[in-house]
N, C-alpha and C. Protein backbone atom coordinates (compact mmCIF):
# COMPACT_ATOMS: atom_id res chain seq x y z
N UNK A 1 0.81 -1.20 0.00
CA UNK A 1 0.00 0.00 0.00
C UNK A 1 0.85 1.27 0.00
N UNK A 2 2.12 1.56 0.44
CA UNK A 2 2.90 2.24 0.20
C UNK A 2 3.32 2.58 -1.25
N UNK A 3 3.30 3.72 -1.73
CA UNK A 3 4.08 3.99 -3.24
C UNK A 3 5.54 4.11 -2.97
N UNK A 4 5.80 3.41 -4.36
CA UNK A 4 7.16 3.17 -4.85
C UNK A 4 7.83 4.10 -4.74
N UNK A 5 9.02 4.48 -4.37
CA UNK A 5 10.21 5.60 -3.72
C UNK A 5 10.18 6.17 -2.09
N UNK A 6 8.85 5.63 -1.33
CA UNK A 6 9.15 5.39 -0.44
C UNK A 6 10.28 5.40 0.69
N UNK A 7 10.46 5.89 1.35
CA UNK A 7 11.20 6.16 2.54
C UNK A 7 10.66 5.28 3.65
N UNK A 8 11.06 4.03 4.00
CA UNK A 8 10.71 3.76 5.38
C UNK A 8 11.51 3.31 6.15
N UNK A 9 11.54 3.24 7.59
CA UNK A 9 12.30 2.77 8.45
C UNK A 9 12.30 1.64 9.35
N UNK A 10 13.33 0.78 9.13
CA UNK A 10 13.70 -0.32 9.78
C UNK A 10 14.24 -0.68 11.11
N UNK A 11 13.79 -1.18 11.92
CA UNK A 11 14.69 -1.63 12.84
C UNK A 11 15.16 -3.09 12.68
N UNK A 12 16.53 -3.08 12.93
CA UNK A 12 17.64 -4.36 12.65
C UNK A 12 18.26 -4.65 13.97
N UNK A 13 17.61 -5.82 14.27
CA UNK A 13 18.37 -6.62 15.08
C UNK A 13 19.79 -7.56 15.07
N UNK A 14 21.22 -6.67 15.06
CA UNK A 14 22.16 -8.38 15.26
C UNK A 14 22.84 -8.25 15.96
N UNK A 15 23.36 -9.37 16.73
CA UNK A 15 24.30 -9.73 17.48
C UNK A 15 23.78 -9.19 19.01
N UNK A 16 22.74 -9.31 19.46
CA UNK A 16 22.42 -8.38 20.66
C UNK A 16 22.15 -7.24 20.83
N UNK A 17 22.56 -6.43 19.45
CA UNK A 17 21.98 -4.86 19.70
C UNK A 17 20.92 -4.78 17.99
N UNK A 18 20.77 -3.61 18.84
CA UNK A 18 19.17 -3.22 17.24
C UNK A 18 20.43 -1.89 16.94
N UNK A 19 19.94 -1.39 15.42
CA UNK A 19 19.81 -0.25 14.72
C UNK A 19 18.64 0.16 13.95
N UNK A 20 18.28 1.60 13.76
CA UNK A 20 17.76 1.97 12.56
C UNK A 20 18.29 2.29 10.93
N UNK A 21 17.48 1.56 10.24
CA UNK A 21 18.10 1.41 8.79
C UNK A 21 17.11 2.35 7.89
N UNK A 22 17.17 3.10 7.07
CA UNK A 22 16.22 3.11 6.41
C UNK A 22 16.30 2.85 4.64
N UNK A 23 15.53 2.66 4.21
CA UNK A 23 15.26 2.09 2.70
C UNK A 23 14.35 2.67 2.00
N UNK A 24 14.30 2.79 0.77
CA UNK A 24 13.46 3.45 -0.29
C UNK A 24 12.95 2.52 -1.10
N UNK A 25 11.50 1.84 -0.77
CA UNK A 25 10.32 1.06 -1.59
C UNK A 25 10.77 1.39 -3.19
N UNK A 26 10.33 0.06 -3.69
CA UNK A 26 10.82 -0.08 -5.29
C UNK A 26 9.77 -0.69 -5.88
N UNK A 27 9.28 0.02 -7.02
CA UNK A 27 8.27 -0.50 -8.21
C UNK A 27 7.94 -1.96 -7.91
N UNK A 28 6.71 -2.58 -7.51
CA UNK A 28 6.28 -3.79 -8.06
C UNK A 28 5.68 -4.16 -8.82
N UNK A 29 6.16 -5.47 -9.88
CA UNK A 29 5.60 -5.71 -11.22
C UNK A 29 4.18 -6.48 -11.09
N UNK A 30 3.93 -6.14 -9.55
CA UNK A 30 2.59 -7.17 -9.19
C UNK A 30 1.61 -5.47 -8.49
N UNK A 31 2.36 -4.20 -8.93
CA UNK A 31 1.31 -3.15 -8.46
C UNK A 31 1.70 -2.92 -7.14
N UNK A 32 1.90 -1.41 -6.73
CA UNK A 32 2.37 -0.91 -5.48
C UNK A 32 3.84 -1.17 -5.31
N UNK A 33 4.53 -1.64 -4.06
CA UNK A 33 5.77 -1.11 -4.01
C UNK A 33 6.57 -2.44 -3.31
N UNK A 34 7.47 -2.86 -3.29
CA UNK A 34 8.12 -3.51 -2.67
C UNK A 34 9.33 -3.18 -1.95
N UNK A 35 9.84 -3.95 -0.62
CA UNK A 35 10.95 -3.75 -0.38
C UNK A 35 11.74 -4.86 0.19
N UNK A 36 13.07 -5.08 -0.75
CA UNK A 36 14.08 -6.12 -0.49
C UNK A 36 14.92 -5.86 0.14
N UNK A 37 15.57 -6.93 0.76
CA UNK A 37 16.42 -7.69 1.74
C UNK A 37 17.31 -8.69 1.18
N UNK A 38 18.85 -8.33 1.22
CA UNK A 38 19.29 -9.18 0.70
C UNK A 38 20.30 -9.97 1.76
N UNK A 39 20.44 -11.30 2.44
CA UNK A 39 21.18 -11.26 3.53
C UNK A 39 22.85 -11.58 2.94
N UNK A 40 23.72 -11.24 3.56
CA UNK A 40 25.03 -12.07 3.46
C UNK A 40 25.87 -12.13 4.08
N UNK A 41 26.69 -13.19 3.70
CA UNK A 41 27.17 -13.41 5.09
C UNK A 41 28.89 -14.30 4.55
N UNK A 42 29.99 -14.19 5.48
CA UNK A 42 31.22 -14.00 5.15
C UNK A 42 31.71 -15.50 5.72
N UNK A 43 32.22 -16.34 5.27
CA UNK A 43 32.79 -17.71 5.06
C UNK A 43 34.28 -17.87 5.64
N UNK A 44 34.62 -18.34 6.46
CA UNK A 44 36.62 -18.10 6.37
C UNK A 44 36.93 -19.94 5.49
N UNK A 45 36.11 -20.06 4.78
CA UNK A 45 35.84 -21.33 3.94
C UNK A 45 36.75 -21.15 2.23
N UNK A 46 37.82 -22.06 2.52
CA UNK A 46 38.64 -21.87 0.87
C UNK A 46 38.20 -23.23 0.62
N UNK A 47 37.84 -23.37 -0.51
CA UNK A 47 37.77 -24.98 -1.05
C UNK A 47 38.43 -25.14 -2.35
N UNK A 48 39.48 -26.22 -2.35
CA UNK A 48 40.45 -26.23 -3.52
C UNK A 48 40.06 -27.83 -3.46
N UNK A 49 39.79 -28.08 -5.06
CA UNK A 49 39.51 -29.33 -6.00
C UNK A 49 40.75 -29.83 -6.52
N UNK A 50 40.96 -30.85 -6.63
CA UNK A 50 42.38 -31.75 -7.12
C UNK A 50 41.75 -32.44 -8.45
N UNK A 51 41.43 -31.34 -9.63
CA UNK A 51 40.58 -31.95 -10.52
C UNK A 51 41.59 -32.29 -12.10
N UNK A 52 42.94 -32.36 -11.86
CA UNK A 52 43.75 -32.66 -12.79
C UNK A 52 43.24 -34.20 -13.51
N UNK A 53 43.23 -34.20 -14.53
CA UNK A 53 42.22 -35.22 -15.30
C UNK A 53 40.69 -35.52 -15.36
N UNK A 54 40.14 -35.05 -14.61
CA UNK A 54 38.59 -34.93 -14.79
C UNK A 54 38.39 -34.08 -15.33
N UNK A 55 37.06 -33.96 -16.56
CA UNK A 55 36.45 -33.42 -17.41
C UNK A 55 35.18 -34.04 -16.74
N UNK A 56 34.61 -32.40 -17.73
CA UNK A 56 33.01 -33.39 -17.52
C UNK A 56 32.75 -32.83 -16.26
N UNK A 57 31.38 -33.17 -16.27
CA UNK A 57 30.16 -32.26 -15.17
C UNK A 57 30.50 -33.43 -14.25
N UNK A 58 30.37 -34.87 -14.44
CA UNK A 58 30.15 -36.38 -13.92
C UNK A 58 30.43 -35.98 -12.31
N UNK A 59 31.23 -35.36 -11.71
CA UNK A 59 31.80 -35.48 -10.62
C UNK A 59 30.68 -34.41 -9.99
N UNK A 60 30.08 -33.97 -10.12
CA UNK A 60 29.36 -32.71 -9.37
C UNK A 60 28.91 -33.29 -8.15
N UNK A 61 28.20 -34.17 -7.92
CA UNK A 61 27.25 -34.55 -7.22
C UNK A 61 28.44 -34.84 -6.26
N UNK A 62 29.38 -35.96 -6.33
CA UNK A 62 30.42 -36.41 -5.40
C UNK A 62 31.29 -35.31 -4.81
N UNK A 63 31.67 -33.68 -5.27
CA UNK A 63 32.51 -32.80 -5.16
C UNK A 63 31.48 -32.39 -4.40
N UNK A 64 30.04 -31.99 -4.25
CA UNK A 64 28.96 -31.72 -3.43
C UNK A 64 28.85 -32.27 -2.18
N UNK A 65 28.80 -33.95 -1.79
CA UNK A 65 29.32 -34.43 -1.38
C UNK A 65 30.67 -34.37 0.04
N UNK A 66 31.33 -34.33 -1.08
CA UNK A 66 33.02 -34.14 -0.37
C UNK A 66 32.66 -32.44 0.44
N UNK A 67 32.06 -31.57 0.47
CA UNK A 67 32.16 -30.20 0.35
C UNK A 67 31.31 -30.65 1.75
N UNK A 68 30.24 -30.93 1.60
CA UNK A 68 29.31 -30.89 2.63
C UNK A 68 29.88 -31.99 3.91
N UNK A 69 30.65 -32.93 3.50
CA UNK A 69 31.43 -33.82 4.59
C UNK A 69 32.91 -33.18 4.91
N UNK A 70 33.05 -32.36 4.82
CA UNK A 70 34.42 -31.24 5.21
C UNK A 70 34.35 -30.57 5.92
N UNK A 71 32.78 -29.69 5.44
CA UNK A 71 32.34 -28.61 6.52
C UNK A 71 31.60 -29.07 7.71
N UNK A 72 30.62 -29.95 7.44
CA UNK A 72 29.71 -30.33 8.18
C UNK A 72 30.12 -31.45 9.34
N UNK A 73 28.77 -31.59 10.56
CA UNK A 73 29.66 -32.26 11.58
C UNK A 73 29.69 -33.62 11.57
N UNK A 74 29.58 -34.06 10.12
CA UNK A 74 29.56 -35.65 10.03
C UNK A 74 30.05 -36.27 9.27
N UNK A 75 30.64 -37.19 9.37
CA UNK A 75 31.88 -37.93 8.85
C UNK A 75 30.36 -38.69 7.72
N UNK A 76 30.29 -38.16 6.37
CA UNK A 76 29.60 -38.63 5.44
C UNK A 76 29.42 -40.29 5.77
N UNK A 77 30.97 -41.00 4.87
CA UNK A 77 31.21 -41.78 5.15
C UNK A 77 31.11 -42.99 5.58
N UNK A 78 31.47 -42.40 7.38
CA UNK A 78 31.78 -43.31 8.25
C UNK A 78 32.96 -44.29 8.08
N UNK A 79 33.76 -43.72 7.29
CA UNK A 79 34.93 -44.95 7.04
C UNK A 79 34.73 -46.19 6.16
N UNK A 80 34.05 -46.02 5.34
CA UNK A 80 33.49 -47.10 4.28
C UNK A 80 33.81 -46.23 2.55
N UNK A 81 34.23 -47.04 2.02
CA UNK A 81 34.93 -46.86 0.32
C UNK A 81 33.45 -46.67 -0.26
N UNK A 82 32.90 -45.35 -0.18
CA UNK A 82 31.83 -45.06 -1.60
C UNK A 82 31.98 -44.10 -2.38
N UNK A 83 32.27 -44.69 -3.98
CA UNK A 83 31.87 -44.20 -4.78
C UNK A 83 30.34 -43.65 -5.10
N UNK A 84 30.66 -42.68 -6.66
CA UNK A 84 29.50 -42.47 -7.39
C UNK A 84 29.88 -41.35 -8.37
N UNK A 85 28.96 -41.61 -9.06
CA UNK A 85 29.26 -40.47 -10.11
C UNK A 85 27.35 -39.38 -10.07
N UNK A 86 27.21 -38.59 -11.21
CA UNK A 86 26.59 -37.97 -11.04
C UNK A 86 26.57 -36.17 -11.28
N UNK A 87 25.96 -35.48 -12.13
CA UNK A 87 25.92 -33.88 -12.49
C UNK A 87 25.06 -33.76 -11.34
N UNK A 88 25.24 -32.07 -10.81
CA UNK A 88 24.52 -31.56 -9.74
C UNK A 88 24.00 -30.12 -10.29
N UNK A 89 22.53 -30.00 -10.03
CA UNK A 89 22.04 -28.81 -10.08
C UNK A 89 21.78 -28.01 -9.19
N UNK A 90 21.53 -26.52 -9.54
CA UNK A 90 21.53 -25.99 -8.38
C UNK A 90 20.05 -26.12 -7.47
N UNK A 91 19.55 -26.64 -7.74
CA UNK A 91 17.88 -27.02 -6.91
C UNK A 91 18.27 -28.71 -6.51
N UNK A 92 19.84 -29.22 -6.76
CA UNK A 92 20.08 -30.66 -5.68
C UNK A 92 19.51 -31.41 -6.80
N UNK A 93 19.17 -31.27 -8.09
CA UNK A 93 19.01 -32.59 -9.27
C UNK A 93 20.54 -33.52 -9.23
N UNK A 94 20.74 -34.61 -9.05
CA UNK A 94 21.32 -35.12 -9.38
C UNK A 94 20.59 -35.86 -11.03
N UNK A 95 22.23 -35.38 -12.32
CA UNK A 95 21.83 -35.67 -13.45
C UNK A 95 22.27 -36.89 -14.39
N UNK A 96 21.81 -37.37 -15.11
CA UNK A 96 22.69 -38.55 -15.90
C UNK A 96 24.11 -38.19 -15.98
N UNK A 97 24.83 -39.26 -16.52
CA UNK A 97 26.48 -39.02 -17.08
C UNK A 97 26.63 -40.01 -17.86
N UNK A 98 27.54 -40.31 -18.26
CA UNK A 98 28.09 -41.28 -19.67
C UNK A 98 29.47 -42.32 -18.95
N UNK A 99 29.17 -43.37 -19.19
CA UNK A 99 30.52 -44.19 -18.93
C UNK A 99 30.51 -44.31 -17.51
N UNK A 100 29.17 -45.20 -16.90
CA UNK A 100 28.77 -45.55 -15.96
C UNK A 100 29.37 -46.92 -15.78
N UNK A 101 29.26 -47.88 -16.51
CA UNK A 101 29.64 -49.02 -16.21
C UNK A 101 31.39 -48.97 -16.29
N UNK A 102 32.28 -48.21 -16.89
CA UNK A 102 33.31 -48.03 -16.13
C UNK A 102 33.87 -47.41 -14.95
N UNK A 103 32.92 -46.88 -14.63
CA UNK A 103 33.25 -45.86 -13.80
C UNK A 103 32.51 -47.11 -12.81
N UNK A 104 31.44 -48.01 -12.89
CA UNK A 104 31.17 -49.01 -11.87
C UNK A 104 32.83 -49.70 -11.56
N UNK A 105 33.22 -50.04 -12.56
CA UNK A 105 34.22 -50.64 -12.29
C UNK A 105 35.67 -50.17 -12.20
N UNK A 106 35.92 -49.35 -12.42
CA UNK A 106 36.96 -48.75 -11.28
C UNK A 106 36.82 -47.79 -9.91
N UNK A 107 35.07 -48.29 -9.59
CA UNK A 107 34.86 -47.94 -7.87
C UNK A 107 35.90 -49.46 -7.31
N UNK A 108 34.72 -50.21 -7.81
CA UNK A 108 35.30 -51.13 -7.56
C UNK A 108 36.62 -51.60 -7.49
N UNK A 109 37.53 -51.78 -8.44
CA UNK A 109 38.53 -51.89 -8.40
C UNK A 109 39.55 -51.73 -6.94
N UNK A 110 38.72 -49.99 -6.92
CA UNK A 110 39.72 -49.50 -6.10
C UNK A 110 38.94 -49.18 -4.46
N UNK A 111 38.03 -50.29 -4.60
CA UNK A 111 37.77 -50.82 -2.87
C UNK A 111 36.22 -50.38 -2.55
N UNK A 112 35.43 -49.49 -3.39
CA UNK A 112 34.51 -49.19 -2.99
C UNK A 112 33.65 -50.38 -2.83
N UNK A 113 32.24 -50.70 -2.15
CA UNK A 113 31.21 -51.45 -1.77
C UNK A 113 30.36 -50.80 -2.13
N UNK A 114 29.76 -49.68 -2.44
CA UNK A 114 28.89 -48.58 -2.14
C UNK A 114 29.40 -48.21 -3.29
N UNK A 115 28.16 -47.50 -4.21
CA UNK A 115 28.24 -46.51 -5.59
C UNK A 115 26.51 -46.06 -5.75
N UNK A 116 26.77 -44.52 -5.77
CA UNK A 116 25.60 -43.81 -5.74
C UNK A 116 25.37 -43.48 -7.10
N UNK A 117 24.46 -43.79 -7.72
CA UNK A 117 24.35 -43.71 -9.03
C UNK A 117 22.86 -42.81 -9.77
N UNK A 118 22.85 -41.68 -10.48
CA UNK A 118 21.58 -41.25 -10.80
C UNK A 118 20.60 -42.02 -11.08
N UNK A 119 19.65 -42.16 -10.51
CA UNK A 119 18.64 -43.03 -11.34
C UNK A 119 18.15 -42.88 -12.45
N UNK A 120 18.25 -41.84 -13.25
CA UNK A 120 18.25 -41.64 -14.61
C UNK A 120 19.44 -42.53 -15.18
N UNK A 121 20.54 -43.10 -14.75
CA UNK A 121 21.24 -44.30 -15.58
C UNK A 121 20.89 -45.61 -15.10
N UNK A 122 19.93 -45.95 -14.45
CA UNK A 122 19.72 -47.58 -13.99
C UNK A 122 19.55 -48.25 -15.06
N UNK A 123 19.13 -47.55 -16.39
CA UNK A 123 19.02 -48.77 -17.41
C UNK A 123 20.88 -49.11 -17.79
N UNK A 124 21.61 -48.07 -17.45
CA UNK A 124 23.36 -48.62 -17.74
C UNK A 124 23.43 -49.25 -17.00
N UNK A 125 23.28 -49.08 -15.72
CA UNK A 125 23.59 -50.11 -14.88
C UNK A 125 23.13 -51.55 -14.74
N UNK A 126 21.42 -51.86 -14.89
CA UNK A 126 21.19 -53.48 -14.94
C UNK A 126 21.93 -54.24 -15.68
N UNK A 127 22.49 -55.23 -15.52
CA UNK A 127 23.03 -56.68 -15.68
C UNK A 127 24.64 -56.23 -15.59
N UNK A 128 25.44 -54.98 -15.17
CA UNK A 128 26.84 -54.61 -15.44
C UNK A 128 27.15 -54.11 -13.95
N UNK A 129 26.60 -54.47 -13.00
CA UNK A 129 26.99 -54.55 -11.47
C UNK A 129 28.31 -55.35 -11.45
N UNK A 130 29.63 -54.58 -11.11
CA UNK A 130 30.33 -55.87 -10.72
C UNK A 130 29.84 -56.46 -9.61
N UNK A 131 30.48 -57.26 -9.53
CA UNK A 131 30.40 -58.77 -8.41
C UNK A 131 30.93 -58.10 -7.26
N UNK A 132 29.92 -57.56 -5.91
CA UNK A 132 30.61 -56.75 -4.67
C UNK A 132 30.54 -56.00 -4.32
N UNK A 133 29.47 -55.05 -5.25
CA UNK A 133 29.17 -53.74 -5.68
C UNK A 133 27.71 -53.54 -5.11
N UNK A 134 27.32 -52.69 -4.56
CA UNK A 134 25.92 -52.00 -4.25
C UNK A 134 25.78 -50.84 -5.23
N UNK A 135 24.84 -50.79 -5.86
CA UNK A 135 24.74 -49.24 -6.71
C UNK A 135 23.21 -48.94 -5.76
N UNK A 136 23.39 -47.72 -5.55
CA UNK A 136 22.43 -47.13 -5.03
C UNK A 136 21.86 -45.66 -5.81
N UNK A 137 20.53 -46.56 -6.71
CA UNK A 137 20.23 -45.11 -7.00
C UNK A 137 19.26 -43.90 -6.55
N UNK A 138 19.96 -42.75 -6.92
CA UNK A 138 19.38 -41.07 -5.87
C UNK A 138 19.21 -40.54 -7.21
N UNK A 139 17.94 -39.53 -7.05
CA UNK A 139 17.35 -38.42 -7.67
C UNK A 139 18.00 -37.17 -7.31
N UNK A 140 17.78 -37.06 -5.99
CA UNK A 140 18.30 -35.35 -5.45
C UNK A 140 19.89 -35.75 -4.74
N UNK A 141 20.48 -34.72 -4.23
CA UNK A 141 21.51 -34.43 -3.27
C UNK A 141 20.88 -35.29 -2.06
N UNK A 142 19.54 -34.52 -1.63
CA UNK A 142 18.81 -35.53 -0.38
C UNK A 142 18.91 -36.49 -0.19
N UNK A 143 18.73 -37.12 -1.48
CA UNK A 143 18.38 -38.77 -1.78
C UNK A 143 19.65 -39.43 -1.43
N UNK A 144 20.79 -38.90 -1.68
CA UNK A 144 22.54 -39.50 -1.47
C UNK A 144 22.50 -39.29 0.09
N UNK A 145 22.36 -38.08 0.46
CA UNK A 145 22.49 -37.73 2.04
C UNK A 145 22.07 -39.05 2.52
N UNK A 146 20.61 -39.03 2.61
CA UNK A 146 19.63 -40.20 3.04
C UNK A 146 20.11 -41.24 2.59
N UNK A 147 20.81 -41.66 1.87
CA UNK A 147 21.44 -42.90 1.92
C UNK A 147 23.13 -43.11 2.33
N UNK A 148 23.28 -41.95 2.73
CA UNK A 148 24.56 -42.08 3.40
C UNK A 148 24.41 -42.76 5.02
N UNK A 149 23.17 -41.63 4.93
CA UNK A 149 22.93 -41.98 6.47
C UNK A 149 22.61 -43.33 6.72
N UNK A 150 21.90 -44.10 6.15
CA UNK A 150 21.35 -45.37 6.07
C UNK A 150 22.55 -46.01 6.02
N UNK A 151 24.00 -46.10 5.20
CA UNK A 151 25.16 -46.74 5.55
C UNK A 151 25.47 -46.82 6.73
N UNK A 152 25.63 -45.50 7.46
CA UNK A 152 26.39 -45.34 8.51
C UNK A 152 25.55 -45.82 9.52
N UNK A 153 24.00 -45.93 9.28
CA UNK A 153 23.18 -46.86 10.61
C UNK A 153 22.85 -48.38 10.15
N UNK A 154 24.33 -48.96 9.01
CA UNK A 154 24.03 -50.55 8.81
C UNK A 154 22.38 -50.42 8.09
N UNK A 155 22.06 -50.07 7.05
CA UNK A 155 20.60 -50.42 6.81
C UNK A 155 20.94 -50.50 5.20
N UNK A 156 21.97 -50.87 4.54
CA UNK A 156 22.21 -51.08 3.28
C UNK A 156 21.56 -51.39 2.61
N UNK A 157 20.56 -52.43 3.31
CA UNK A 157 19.81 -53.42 2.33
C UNK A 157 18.07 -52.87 2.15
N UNK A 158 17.95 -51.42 3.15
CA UNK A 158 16.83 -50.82 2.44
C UNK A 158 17.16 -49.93 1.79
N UNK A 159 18.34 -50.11 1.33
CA UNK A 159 18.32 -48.58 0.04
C UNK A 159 18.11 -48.97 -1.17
N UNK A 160 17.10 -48.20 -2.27
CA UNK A 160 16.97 -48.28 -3.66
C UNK A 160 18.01 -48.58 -4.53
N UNK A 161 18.00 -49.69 -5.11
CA UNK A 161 18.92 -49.72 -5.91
C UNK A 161 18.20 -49.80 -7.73
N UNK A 162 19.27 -50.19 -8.04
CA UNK A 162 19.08 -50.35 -9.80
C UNK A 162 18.79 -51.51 -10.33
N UNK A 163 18.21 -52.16 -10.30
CA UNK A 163 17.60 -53.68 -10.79
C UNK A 163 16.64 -53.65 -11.71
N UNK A 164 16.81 -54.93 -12.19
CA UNK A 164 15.92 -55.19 -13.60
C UNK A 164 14.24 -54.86 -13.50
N UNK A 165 13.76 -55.13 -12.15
CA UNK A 165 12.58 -54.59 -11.95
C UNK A 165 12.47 -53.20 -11.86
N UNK A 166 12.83 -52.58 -11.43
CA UNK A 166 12.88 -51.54 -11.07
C UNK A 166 12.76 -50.24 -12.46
N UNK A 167 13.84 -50.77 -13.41
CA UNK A 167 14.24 -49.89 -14.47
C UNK A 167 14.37 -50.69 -15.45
């Protein structure tokens, strides 16, 4: 109900004390006036990638991953070899990739049990599971979280995987 150019005044609460702010209302494309807020906020967070030979989006989801088990207070993990591949969007899509069934097999190779796999590739994956291998497939970022967690509380065997029924 206020018109656009507006003058009004704010009170801002941080850290224990208030101030007054004031701001000037801006044109809305929905009629009358709006006024934004933009928050931000300062990181002492450097993150450096060791991405010498990777190409390709494929790694997003796992570099997402690695990022959120660095900062955060939980060992992803838990001390267990999982792979996965996977593109990441910014709304947490985990997306197809290409050269799934090698990439199954040099998790494997190199010790994984565990491979998180988009479910948009389960048709690469049926019948090319190596022998030892869990593929677990996730839609979102969530969907990996939630099945991380399910590793780390032993519940392997209710997570979605990629099978001939399935896909």
């Amino acid at each position: 109900a206020i018109p656009a150019g507006t003058a009004v005044t704010l009170t801002v609460g941080r850290g224990g004390a208030t101030q007054q702010v004031e701001l000037v209302t801006s044109k809305s494309d929905a009629g009358g006036s709006m006024l934004g807020v933009t928050l931000t906020f300062a990181t002492p967070l450097t993150i450096k990638y060791g991405v010498e030979g990777i190409g390709g989006s494929s790694a997003g989801m796992m570099f997402t991953l690695g990022i959120i088990d660095k900062v955060g207070p939980t060992d992803l993990a838990a001390g267990k070899v999982i792979a996965g591949t996977g593109t990441i969007s910014a709304d947490g899509t985990v997306g197809a990739i290409g050269g799934i069934r090698q990439k199954m097999i040099a998790a494997k190779r190199d010790g994984a049990a565990y491979f998180l796999a988009p479910v948009s590739n389960c048709s690469d994956v049926v019948g090319n599971v190596p022998k030892g291998l869990q593929v677990i497939e996730v839609s979102t970022l969530d969907d990996a979280l939630n099945a991380l967690a399910k590793l780390r509380a032993g519940q392997a065997a209710k997570l979605p995987t990629c099978t001939a029924t399935s896909h």
